[in-house]
C-alpha atoms as a PDB file:
ATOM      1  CA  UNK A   1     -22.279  -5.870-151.179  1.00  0.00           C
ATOM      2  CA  UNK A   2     -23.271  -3.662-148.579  1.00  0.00           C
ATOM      3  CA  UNK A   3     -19.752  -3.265-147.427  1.00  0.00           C
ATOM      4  CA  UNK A   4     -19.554  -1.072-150.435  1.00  0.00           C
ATOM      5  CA  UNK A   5     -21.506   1.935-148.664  1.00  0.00           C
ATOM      6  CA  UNK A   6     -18.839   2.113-146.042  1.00  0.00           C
ATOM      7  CA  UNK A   7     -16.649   3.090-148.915  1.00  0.00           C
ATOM      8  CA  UNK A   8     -16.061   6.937-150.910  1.00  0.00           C
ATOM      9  CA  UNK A   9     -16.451   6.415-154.483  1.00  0.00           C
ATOM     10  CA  UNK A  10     -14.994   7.561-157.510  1.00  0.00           C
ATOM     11  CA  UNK A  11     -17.758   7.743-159.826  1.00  0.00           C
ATOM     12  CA  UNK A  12     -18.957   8.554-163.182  1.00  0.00           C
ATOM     13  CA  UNK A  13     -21.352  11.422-164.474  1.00  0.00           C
ATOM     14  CA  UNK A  14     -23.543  11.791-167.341  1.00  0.00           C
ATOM     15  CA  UNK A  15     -24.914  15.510-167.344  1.00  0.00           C
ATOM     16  CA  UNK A  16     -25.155  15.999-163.395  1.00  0.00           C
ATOM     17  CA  UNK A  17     -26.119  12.727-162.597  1.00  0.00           C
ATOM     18  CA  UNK A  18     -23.902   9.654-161.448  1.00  0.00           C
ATOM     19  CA  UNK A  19     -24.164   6.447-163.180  1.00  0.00           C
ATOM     20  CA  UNK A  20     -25.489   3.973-161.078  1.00  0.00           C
ATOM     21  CA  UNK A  21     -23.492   0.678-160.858  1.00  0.00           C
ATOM     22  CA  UNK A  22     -25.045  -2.359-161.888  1.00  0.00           C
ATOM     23  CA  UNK A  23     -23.860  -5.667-160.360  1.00  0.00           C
ATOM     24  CA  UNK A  24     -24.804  -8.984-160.387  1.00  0.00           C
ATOM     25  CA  UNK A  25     -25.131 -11.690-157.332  1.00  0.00           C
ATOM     26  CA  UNK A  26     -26.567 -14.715-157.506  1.00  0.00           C
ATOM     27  CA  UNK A  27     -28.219 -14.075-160.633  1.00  0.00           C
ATOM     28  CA  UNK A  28     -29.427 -11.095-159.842  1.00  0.00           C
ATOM     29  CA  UNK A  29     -29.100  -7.781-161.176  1.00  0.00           C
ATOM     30  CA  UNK A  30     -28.446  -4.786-158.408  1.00  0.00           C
ATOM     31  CA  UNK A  31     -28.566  -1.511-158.688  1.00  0.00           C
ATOM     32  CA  UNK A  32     -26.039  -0.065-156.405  1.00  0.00           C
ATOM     33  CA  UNK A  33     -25.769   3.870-156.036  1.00  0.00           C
ATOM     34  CA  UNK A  34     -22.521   4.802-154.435  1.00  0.00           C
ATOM     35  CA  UNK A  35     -21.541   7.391-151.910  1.00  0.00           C
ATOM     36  CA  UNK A  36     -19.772   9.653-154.558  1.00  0.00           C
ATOM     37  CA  UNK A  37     -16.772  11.946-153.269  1.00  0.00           C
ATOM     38  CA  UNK A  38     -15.531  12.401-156.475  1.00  0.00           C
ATOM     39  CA  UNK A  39     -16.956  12.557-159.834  1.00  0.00           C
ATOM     40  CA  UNK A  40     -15.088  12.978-163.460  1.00  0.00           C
ATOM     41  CA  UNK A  41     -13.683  11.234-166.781  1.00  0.00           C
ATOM     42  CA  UNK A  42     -10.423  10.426-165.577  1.00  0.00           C
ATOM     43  CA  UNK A  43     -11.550   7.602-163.144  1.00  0.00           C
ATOM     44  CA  UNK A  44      -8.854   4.755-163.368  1.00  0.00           C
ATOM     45  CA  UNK A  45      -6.594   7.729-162.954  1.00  0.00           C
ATOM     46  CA  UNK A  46      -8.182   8.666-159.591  1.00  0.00           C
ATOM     47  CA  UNK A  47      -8.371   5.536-158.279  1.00  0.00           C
ATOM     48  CA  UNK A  48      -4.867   4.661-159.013  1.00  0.00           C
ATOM     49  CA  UNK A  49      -3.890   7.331-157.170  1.00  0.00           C
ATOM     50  CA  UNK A  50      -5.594   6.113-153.887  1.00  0.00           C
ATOM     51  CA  UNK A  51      -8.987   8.124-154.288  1.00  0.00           C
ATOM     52  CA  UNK A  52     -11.616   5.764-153.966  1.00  0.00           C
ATOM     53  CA  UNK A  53     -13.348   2.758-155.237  1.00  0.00           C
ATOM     54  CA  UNK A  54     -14.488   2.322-158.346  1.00  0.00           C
ATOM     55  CA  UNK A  55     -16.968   0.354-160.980  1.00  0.00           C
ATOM     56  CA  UNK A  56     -15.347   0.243-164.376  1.00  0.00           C
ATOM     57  CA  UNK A  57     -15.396  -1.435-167.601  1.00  0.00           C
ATOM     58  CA  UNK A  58     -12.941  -4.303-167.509  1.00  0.00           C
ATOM     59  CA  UNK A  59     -11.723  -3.554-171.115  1.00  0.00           C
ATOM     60  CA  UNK A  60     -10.448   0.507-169.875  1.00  0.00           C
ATOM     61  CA  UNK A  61      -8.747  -1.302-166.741  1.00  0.00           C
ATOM     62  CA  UNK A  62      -7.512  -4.267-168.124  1.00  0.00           C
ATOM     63  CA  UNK A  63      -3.983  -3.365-168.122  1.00  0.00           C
ATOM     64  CA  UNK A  64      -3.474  -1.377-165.362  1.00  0.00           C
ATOM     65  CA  UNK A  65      -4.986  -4.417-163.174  1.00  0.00           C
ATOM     66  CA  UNK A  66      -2.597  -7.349-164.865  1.00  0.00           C
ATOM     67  CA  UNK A  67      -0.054  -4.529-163.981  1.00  0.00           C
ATOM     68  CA  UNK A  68      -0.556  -4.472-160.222  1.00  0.00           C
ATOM     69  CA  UNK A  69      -1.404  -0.429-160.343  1.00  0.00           C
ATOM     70  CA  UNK A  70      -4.977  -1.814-159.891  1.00  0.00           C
ATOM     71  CA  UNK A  71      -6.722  -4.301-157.913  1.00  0.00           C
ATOM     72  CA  UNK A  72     -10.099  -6.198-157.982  1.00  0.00           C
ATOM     73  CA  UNK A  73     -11.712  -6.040-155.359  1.00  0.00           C
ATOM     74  CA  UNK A  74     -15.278  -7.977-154.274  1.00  0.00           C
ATOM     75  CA  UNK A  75     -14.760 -11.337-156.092  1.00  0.00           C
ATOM     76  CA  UNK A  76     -18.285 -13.093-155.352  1.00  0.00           C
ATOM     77  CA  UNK A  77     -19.777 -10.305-157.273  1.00  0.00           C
ATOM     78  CA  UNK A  78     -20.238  -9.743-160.993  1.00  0.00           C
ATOM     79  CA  UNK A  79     -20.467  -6.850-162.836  1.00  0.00           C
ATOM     80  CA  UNK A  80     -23.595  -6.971-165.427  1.00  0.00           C
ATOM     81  CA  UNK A  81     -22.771  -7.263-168.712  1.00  0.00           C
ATOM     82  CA  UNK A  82     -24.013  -4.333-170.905  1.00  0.00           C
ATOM     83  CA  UNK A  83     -24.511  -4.297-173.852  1.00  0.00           C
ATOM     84  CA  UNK A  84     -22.527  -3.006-177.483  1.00  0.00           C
ATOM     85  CA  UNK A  85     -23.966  -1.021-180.032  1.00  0.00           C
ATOM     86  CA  UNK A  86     -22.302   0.098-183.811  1.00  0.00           C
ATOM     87  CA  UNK A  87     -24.196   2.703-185.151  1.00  0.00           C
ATOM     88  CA  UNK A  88     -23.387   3.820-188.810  1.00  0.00           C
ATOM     89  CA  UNK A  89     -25.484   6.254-191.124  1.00  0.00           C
ATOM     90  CA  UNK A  90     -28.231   4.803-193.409  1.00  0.00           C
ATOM     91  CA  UNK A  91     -27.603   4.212-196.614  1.00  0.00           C
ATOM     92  CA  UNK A  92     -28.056   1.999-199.391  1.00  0.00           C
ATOM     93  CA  UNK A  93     -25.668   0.043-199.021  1.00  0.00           C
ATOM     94  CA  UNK A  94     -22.794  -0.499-195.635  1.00  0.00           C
ATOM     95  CA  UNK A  95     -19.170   0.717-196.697  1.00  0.00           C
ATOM     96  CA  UNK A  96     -16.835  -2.715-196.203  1.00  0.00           C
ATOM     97  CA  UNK A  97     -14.726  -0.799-194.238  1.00  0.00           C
ATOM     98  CA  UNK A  98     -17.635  -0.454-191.626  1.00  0.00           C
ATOM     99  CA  UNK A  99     -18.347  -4.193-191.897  1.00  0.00           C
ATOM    100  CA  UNK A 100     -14.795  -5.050-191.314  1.00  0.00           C
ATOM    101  CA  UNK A 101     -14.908  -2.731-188.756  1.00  0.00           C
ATOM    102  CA  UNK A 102     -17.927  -3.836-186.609  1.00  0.00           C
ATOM    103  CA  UNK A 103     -16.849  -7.694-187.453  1.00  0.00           C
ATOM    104  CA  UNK A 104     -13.559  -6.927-185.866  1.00  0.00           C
ATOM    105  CA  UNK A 105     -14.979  -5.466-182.969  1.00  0.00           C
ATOM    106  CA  UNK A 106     -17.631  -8.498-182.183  1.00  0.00           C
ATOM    107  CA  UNK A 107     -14.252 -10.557-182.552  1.00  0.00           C
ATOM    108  CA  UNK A 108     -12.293  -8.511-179.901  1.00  0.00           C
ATOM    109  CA  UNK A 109     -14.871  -7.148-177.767  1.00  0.00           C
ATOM    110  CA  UNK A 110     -16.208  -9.987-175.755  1.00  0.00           C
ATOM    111  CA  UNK A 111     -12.291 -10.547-174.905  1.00  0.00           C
ATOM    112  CA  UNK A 112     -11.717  -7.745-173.572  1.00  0.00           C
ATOM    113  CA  UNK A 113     -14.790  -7.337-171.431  1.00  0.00           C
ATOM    114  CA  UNK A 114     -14.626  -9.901-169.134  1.00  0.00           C
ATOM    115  CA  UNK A 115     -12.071 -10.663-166.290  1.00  0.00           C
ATOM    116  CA  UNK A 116     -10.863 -14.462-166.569  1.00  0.00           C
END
């Protein structure tokens, strides 16, 4: 992992402050702040076009990686699995269409997440 500091970064931002990247090796969870030369929403789109490295949900890169415009990189090292939530108004009673919903999505959600 430390080869990563070598490397710019293209890196997300939550009001002024980067989102750390949280990997896992060995079983254990790291906390990896990268050297960020760019930071914005449009991420996949920056790296694509040769910007920098990046950590990003599998699910939002999924395609563009079984495409080719996107490669893997760092194999021996995991990225930690973060957790889901559904959050829905209180009420008296959950709408179906919300159940269906939030069934569908702890269906499909797990597949997506996760490189083979």
């Amino acid at each position: 992992m430390s080869e990563l500091a070598f490397h710019d970064a293209v890196t997300f931002g939550r009001s002024g402050r980067v989102q750390s990247w949280m990997l896992e090796q060995e079983g254990a969870i790291l906390e990896f702040n990268p050297r960020s030369r760019f930071r914005f929403d449009a991420i996949a789109d920056a790296v694509a076009d040769g910007l920098g490295l990046a950590w990003l949900p599998y699910w939002l890169v999924r395609k563009r990686i079984e495409s080719g415009e996107l490669v893997r990189v760092m194999h021996q090292i995991s990225s930690h699995v973060s957790e889901v939530w559904a959050v829905w108004p209180e009420g008296p009673r959950l709408p179906t269409r919300v159940r269906s919903a939030i069934d569908a999505l702890a269906v499909a959600l797990p597949k997506l997440a996760s490189p083979p």
